[in-house]
Protein backbone atom coordinates (compact mmCIF):
# COMPACT_ATOMS: atom_id res chain seq x y z
CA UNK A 1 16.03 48.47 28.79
CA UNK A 2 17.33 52.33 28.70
CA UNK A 3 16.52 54.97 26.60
CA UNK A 4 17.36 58.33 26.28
CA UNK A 5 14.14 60.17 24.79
CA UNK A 6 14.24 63.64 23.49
CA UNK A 7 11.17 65.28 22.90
CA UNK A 8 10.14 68.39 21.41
CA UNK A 9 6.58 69.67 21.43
CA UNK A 10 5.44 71.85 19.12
CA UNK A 11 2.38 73.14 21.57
CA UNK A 12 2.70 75.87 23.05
CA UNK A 13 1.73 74.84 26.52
CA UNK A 14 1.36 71.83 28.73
CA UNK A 15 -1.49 70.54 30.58
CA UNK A 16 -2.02 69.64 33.86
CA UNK A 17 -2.83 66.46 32.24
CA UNK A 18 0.53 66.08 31.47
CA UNK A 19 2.03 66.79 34.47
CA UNK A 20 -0.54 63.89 35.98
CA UNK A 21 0.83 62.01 33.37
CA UNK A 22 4.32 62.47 34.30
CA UNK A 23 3.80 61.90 37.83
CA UNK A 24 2.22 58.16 37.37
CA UNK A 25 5.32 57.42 34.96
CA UNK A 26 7.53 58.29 37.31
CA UNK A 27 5.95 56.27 40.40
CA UNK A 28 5.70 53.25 38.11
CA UNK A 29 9.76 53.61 37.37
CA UNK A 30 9.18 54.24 33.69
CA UNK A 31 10.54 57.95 34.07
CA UNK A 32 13.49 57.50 35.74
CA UNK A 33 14.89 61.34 35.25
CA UNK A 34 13.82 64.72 33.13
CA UNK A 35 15.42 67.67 31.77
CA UNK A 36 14.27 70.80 30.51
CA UNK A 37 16.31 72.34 27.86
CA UNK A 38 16.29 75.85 28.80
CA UNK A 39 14.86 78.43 26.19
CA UNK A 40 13.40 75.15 23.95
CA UNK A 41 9.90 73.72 24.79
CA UNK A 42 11.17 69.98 24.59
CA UNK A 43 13.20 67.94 27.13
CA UNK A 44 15.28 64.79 27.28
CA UNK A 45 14.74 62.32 29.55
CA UNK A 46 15.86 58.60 31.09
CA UNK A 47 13.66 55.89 30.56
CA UNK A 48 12.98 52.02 31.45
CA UNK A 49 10.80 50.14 29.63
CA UNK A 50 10.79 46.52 28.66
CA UNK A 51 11.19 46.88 24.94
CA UNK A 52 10.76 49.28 22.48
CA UNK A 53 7.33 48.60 21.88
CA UNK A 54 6.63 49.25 25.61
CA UNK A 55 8.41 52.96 25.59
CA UNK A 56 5.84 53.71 21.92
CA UNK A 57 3.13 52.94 24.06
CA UNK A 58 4.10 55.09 27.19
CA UNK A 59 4.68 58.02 24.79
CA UNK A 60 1.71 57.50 22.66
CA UNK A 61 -0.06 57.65 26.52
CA UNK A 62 0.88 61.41 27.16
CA UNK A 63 -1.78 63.62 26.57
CA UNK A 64 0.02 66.20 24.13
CA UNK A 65 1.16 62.93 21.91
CA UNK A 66 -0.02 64.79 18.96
CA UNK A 67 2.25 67.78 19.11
CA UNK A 68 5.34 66.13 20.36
CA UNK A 69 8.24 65.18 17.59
CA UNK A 70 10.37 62.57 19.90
CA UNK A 71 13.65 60.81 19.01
CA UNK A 72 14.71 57.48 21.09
CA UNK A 73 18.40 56.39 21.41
CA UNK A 74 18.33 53.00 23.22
CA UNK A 75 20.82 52.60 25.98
CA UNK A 76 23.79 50.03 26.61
CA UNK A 77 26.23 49.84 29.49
CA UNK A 78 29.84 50.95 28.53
CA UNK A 79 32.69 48.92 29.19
CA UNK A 80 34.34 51.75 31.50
CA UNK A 81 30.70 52.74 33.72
CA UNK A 82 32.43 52.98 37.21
CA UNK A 83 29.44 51.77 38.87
CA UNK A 84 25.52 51.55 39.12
CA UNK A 85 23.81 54.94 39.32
CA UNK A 86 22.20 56.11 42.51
């Protein structure tokens, strides 16, 4: 499955532990793509995971868990998606 994950972190910085963090998820395929919002400390981002239980437990993994306020919006394919993305 796809989900589009916002989060926002209410800390004021991140880690290096997070960056690590971010790094694995992506290798593994879980993080597929990340955006910053600019002037916000929060980004959105494109994930795979198997089910929503699966995503939880990748977000509960990141090491500033307890600051972050996320919101998921699970992902279909639309009836008009010209094609598979690259």
């Amino acid at each position: 499955m796809e989900f589009l994950v916002n989060i926002r972190i209410t800390w004021p910085e991140v880690s290096d532990d997070e960056r690590r963090r971010a790094a694995e998820l992506a290798a593994s395929g879980t993080l597929v793509s990340i955006w910053r919002v600019p002037g916000r400390t929060g980004n959105w981002g494109l994930r795979h995971a198997a089910d929503p239980t699966e995503l939880h437990a990748v977000i509960s993994s990141l090491p500033v868990w307890p600051w972050m306020d996320v919101t998921v919006h699970a992902l279909s394919d639309h009836p008009v998606e010209p094609g598979p993305r690259a």
